[in-house]
N, C-alpha and C. Protein backbone atom coordinates (compact mmCIF):
# COMPACT_ATOMS: atom_id res chain seq x y z
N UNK A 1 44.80 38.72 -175.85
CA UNK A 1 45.77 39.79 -175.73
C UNK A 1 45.30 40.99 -176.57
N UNK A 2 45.36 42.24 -176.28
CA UNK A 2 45.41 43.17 -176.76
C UNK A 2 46.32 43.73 -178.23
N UNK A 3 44.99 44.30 -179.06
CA UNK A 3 45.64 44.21 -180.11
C UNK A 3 46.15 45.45 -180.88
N UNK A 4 45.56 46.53 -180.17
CA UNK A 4 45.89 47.80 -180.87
C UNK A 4 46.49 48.64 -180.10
N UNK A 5 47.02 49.33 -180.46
CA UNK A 5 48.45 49.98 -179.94
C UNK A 5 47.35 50.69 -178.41
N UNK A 6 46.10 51.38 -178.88
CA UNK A 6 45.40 52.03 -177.54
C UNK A 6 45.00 51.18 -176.70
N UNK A 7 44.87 49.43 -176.87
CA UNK A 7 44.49 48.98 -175.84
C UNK A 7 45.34 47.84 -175.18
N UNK A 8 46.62 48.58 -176.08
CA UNK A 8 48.01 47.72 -175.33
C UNK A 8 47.63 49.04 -174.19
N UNK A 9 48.12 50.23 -174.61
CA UNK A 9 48.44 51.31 -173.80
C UNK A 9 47.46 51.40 -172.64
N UNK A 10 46.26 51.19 -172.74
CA UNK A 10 45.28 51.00 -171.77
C UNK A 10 45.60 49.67 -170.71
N UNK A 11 45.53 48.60 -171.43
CA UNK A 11 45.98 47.18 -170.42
C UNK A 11 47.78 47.82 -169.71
N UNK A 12 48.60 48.67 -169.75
CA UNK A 12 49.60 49.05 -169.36
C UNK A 12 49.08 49.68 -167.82
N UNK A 13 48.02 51.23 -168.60
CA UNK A 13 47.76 51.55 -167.42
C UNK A 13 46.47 50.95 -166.24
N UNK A 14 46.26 50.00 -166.71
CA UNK A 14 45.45 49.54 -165.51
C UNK A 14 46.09 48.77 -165.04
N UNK A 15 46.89 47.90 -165.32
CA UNK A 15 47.64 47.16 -164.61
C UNK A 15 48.86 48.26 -163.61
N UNK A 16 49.30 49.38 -164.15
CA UNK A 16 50.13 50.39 -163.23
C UNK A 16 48.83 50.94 -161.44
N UNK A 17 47.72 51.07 -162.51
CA UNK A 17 46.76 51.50 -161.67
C UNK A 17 46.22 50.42 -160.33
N UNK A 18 46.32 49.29 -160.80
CA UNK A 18 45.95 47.84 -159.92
C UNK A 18 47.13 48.12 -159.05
N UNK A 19 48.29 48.05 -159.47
CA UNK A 19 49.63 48.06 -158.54
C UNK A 19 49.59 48.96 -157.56
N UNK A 20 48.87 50.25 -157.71
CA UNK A 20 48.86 51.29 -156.74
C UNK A 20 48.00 51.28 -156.10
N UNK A 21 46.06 50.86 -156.08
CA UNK A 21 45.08 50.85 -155.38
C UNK A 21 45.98 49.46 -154.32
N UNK A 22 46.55 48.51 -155.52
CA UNK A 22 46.75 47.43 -154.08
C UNK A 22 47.64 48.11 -152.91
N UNK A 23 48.65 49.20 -153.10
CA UNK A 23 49.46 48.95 -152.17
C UNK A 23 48.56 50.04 -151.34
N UNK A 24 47.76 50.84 -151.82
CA UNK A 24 47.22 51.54 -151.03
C UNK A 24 46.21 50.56 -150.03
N UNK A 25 45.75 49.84 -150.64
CA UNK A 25 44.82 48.85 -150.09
C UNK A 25 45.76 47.86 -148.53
N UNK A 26 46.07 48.11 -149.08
CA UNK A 26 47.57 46.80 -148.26
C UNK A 26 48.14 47.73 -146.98
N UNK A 27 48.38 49.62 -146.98
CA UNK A 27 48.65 50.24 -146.45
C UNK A 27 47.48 49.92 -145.13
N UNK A 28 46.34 50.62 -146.17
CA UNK A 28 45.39 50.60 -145.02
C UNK A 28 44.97 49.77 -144.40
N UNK A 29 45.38 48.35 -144.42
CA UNK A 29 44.96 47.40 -143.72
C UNK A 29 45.90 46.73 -142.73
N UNK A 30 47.45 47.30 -142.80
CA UNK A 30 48.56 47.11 -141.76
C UNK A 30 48.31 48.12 -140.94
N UNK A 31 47.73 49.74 -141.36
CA UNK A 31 47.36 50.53 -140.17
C UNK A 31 46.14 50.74 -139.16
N UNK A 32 45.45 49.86 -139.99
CA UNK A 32 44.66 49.38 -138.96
C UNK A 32 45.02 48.33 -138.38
N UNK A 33 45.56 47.15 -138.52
CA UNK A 33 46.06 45.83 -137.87
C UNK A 33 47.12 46.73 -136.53
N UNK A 34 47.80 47.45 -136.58
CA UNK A 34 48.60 48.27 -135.84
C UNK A 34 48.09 49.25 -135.08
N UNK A 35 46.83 49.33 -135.31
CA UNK A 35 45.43 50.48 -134.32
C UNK A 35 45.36 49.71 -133.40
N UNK A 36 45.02 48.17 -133.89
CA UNK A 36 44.00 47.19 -133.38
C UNK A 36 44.73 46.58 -132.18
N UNK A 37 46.32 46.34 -132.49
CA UNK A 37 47.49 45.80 -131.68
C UNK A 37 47.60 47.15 -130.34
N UNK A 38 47.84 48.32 -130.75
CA UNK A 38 47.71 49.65 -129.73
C UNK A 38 46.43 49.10 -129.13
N UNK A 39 45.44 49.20 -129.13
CA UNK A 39 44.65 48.99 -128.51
C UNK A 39 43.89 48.05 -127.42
N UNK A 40 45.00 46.66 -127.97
CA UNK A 40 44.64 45.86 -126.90
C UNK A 40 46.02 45.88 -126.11
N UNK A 41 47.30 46.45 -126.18
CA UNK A 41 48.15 46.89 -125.42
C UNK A 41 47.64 47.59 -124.80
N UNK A 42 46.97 48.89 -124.58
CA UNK A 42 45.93 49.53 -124.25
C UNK A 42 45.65 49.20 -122.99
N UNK A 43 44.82 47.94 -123.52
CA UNK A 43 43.91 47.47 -122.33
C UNK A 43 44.59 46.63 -121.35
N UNK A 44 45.42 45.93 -122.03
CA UNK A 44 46.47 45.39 -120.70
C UNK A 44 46.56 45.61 -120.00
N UNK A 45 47.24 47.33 -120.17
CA UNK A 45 47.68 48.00 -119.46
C UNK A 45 47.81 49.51 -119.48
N UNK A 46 46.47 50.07 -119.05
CA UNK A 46 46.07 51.79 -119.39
C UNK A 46 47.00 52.79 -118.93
N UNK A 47 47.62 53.05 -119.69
CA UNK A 47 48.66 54.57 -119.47
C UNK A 47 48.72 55.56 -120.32
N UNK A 48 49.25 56.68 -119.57
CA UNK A 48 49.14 57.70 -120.79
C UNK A 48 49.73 57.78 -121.85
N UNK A 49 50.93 56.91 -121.69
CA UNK A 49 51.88 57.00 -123.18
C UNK A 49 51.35 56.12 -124.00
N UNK A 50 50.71 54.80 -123.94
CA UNK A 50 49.89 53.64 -124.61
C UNK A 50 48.85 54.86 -125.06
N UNK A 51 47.88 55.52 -124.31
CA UNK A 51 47.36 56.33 -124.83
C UNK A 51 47.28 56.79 -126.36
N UNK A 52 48.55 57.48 -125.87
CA UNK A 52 48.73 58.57 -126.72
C UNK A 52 49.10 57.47 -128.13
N UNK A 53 49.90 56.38 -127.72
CA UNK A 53 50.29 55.76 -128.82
C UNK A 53 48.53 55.34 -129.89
N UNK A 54 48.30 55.06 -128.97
CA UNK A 54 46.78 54.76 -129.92
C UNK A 54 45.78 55.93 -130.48
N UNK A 55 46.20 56.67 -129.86
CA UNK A 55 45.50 58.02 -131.08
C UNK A 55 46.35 58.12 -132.00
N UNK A 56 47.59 58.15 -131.87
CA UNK A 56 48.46 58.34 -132.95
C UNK A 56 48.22 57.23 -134.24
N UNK A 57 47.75 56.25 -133.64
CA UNK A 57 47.83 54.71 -134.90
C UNK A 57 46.19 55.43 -135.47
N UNK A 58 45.56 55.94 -134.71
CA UNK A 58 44.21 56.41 -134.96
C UNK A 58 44.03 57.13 -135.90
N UNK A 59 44.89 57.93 -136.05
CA UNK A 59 45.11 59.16 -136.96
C UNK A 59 45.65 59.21 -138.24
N UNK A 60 46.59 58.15 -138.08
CA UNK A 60 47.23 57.82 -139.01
C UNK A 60 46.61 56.66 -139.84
N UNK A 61 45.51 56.12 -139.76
CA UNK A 61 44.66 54.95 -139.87
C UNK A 61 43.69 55.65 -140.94
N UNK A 62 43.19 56.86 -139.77
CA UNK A 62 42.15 57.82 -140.95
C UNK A 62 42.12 58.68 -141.40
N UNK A 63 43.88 59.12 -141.76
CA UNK A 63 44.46 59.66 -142.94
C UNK A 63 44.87 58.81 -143.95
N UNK A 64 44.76 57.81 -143.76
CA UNK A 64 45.44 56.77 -144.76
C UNK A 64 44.28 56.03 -145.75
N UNK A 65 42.82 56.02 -144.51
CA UNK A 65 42.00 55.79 -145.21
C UNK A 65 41.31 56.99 -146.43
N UNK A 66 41.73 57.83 -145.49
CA UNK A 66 40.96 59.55 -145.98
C UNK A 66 40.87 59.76 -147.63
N UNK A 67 42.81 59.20 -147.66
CA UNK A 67 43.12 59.75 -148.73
C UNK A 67 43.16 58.82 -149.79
N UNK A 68 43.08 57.22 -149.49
CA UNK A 68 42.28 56.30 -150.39
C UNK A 68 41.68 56.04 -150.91
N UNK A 69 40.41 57.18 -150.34
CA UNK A 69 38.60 57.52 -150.67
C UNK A 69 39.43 59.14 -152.01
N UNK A 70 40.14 59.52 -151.05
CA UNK A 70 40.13 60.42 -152.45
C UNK A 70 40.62 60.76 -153.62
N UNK A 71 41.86 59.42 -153.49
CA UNK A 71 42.33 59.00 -154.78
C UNK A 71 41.12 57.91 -155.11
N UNK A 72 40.19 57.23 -155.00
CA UNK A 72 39.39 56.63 -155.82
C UNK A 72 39.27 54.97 -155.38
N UNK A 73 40.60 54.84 -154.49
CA UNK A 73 41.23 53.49 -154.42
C UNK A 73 39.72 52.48 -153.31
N UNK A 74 39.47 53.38 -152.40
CA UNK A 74 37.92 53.00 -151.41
C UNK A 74 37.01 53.45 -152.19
N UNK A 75 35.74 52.91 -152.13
CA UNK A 75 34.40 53.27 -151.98
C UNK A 75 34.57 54.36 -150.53
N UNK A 76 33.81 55.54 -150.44
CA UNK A 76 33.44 56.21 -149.78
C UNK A 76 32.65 55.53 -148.49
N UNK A 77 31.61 54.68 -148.76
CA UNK A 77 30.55 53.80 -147.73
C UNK A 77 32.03 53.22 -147.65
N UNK A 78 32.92 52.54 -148.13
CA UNK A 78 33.79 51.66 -147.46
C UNK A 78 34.47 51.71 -146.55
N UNK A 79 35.17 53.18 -146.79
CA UNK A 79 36.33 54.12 -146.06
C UNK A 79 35.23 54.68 -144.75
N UNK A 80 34.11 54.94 -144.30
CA UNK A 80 33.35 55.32 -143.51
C UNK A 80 33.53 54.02 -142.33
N UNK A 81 33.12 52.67 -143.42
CA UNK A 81 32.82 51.77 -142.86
C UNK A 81 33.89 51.08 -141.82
N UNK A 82 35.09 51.32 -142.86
CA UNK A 82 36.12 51.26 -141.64
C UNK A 82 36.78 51.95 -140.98
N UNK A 83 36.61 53.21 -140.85
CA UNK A 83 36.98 54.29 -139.85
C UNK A 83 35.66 54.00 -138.87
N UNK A 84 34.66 53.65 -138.84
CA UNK A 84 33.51 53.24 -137.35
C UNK A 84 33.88 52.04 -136.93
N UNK A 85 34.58 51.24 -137.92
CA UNK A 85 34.85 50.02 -136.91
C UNK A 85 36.19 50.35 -135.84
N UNK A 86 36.97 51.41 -136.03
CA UNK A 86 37.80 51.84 -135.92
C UNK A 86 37.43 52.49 -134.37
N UNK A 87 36.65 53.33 -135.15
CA UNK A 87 36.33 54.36 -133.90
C UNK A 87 35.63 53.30 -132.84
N UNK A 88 34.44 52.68 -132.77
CA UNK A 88 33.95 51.49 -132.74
C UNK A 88 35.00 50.74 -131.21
N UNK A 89 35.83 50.33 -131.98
CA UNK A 89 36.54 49.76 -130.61
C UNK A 89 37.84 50.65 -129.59
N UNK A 90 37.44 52.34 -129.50
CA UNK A 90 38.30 53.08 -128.85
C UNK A 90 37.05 53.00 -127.91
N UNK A 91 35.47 53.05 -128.44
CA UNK A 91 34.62 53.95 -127.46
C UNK A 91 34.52 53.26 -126.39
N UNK A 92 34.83 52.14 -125.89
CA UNK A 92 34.78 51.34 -124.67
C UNK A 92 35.93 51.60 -123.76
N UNK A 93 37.05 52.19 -124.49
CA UNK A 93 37.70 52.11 -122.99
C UNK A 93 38.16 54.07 -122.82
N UNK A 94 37.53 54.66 -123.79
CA UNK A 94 36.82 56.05 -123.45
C UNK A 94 36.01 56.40 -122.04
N UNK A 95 34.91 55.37 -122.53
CA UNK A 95 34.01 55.83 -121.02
C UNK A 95 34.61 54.97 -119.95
N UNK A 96 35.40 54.23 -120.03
CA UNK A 96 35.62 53.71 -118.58
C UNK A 96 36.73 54.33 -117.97
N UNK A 97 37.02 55.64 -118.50
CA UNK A 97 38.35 56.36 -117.82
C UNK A 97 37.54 57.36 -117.23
């Protein structure tokens, strides 16, 4: 355990800091699970409003990642890495329209 008043105060804020990368972490991984769900609704069944619904989860996927990378919470290669896996499974049913 921490013994001096600066590294109580320090073990305070990293543990505040853990609490927030996780939920950011946790964000970005229900909005992509919710890209991933649009997308094979998608394919079921191609329409324009499914469409549209899946750019929207799209967008909101890599703003969520965007801003994870720029609070600190991603690695940069990370946040890349999963916005291409992202992009990654739109480009197939792109060219077949």
């Amino acid at each position: 355990m921490a013994n001096t008043k600066s590294s109580l105060k320090r073990a305070e804020i990293a543990e505040r800091n853990r609490l927030r990368n996780k939920a950011y972490k946790s964000a970005v991984k229900t909005l992509m699970k919710k890209y991933f769900n649009a997308i094979a609704a998608y394919t079921a069944n191609p329409t324009p409003e499914l469409n549209q619904e899946v750019q929207a989860r799209l967008s909101e996927a890599y703003g969520k990642i965007d801003k994870a990378i720029k609070r600190g919470v991603l690695h940069p290669n990370n946040g890349a890495r999963k916005k291409s896996r992202l992009a990654h499974r739109l480009k197939p049913l792109q060219t077949a329209e």
